[in-house]
N, C-alpha and C. Protein backbone atom coordinates (compact mmCIF):
# COMPACT_ATOMS: atom_id res chain seq x y z
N UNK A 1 8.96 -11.80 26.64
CA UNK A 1 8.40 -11.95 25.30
C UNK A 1 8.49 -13.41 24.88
N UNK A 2 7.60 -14.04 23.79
CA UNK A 2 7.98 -15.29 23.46
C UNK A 2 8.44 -15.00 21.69
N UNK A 3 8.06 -16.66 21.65
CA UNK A 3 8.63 -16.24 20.16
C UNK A 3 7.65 -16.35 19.48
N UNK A 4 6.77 -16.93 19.89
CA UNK A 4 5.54 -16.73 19.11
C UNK A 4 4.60 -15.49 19.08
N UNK A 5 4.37 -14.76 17.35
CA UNK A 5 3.94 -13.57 17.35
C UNK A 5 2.36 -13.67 17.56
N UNK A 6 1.54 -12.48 17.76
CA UNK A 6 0.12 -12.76 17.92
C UNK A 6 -0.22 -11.65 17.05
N UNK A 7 -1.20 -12.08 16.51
CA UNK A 7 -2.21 -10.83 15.82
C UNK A 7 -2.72 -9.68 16.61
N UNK A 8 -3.36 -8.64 16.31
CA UNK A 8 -3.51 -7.43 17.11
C UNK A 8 -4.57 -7.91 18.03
N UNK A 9 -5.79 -8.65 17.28
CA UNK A 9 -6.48 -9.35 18.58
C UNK A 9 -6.30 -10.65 19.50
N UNK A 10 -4.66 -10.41 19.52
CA UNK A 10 -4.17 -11.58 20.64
C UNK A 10 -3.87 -13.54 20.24
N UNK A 11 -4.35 -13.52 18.77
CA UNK A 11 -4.61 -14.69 18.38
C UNK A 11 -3.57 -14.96 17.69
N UNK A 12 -3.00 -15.71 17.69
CA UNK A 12 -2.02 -16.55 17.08
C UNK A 12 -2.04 -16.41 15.96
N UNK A 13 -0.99 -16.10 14.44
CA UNK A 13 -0.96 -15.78 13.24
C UNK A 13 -1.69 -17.05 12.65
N UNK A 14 -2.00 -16.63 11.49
CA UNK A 14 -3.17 -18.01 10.35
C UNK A 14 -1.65 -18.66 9.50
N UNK A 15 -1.93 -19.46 8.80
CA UNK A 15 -0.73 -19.99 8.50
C UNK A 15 -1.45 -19.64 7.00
N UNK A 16 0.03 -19.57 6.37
CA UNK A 16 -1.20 -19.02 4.68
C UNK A 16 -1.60 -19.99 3.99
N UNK A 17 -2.84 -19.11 3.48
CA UNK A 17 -3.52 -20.32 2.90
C UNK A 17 -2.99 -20.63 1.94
N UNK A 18 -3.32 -22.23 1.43
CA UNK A 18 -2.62 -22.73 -0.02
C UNK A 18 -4.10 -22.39 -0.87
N UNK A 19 -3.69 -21.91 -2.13
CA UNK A 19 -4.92 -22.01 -3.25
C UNK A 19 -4.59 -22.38 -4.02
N UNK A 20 -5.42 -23.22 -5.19
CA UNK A 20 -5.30 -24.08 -6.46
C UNK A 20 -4.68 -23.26 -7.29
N UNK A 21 -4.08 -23.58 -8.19
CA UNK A 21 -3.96 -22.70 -9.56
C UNK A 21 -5.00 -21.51 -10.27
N UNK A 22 -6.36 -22.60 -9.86
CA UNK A 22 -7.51 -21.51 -10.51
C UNK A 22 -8.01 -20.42 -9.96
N UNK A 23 -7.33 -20.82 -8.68
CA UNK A 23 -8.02 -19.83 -7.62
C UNK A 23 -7.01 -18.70 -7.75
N UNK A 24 -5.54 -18.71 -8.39
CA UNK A 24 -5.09 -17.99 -8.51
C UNK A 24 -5.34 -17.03 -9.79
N UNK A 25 -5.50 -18.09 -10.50
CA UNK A 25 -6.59 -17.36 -11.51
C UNK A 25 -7.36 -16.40 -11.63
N UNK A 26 -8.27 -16.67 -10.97
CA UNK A 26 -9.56 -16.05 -10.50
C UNK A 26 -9.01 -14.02 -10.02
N UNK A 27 -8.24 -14.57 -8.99
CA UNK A 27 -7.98 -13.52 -8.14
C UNK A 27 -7.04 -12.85 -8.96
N UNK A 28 -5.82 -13.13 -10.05
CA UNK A 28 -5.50 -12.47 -11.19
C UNK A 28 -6.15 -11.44 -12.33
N UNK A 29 -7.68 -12.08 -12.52
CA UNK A 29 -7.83 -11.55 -12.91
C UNK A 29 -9.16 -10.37 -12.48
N UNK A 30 -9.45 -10.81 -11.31
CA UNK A 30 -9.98 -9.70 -10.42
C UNK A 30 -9.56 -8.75 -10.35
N UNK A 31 -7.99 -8.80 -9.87
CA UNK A 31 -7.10 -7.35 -9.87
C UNK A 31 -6.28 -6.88 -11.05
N UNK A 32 -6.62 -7.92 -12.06
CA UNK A 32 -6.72 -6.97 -13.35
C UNK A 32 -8.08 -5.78 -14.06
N UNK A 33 -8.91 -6.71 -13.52
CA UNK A 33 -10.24 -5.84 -14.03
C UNK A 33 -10.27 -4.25 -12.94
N UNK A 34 -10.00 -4.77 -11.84
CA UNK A 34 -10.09 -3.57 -11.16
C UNK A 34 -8.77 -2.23 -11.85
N UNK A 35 -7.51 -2.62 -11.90
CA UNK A 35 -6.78 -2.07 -12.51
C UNK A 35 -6.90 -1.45 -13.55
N UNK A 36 -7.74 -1.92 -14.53
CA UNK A 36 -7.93 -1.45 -16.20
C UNK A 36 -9.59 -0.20 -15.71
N UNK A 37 -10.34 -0.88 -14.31
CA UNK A 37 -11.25 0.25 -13.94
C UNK A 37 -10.51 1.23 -13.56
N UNK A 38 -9.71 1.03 -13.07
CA UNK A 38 -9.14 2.49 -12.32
C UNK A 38 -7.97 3.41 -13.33
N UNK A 39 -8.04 2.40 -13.95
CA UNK A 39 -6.94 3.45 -15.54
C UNK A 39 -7.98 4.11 -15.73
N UNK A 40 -9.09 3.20 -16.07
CA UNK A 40 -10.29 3.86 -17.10
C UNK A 40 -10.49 5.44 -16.33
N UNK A 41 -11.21 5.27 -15.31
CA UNK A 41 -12.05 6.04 -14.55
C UNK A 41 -11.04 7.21 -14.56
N UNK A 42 -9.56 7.13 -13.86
CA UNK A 42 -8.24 8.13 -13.59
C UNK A 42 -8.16 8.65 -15.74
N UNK A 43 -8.34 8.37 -16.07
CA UNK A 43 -7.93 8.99 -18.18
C UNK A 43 -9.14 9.70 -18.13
N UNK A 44 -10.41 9.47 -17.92
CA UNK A 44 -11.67 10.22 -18.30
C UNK A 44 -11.33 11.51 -17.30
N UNK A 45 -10.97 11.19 -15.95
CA UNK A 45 -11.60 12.34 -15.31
C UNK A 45 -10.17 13.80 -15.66
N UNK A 46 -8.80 12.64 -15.85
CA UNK A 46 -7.79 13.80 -16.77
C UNK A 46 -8.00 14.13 -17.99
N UNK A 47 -9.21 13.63 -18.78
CA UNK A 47 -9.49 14.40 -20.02
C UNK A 47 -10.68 15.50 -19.77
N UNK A 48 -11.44 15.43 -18.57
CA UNK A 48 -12.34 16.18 -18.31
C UNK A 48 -11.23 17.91 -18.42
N UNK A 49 -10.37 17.61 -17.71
CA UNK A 49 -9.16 18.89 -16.75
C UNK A 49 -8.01 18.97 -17.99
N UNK A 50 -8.55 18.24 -18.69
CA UNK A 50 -7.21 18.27 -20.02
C UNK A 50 -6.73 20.21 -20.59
N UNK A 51 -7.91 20.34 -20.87
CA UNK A 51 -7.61 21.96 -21.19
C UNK A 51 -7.15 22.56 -19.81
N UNK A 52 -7.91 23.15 -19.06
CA UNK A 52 -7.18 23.51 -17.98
C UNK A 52 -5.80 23.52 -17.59
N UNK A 53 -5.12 21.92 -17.70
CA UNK A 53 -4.03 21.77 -16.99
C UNK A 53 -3.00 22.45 -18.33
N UNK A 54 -3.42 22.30 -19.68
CA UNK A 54 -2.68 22.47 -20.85
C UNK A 54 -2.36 24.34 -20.52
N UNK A 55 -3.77 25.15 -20.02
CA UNK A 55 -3.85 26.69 -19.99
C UNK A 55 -2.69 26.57 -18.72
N UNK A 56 -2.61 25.91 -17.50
CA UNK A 56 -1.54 26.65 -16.52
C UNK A 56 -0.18 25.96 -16.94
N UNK A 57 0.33 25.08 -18.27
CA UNK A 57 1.15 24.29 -17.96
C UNK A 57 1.69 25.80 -19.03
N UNK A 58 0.81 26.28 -19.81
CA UNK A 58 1.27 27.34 -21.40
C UNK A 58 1.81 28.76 -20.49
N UNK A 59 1.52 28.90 -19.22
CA UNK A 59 1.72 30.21 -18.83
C UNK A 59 2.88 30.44 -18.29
């Protein structure tokens, strides 16, 4: 074995990239918007099942 690790297709690891401040930015708030989509989307489709879950939670 050596000591150097390889990626699954044999290639030598990437060294990480550096990004600006803005770029961190950017990508902050990308995976905020996606986050506040996926609250959104996950609350509507538990208010769709809201009664339902209320009828097996009462029994």
């Amino acid at each position: 074995m050596t000591d150097v690790e390889t990626a699954a297709n044999g290639a030598p690891p990437q060294e990480s990239a550096v990004m600006p401040f803005m770029e961190h930015l950017k990508e902050f708030r990308t995976r905020l918007i996606r986050a506040f989509i996926a609250l959104f989307i996950t609350t509507a489709i538990s208010f769709v099942f809201a009664r339902q879950v209320f009828v097996i939670l009462l029994e």
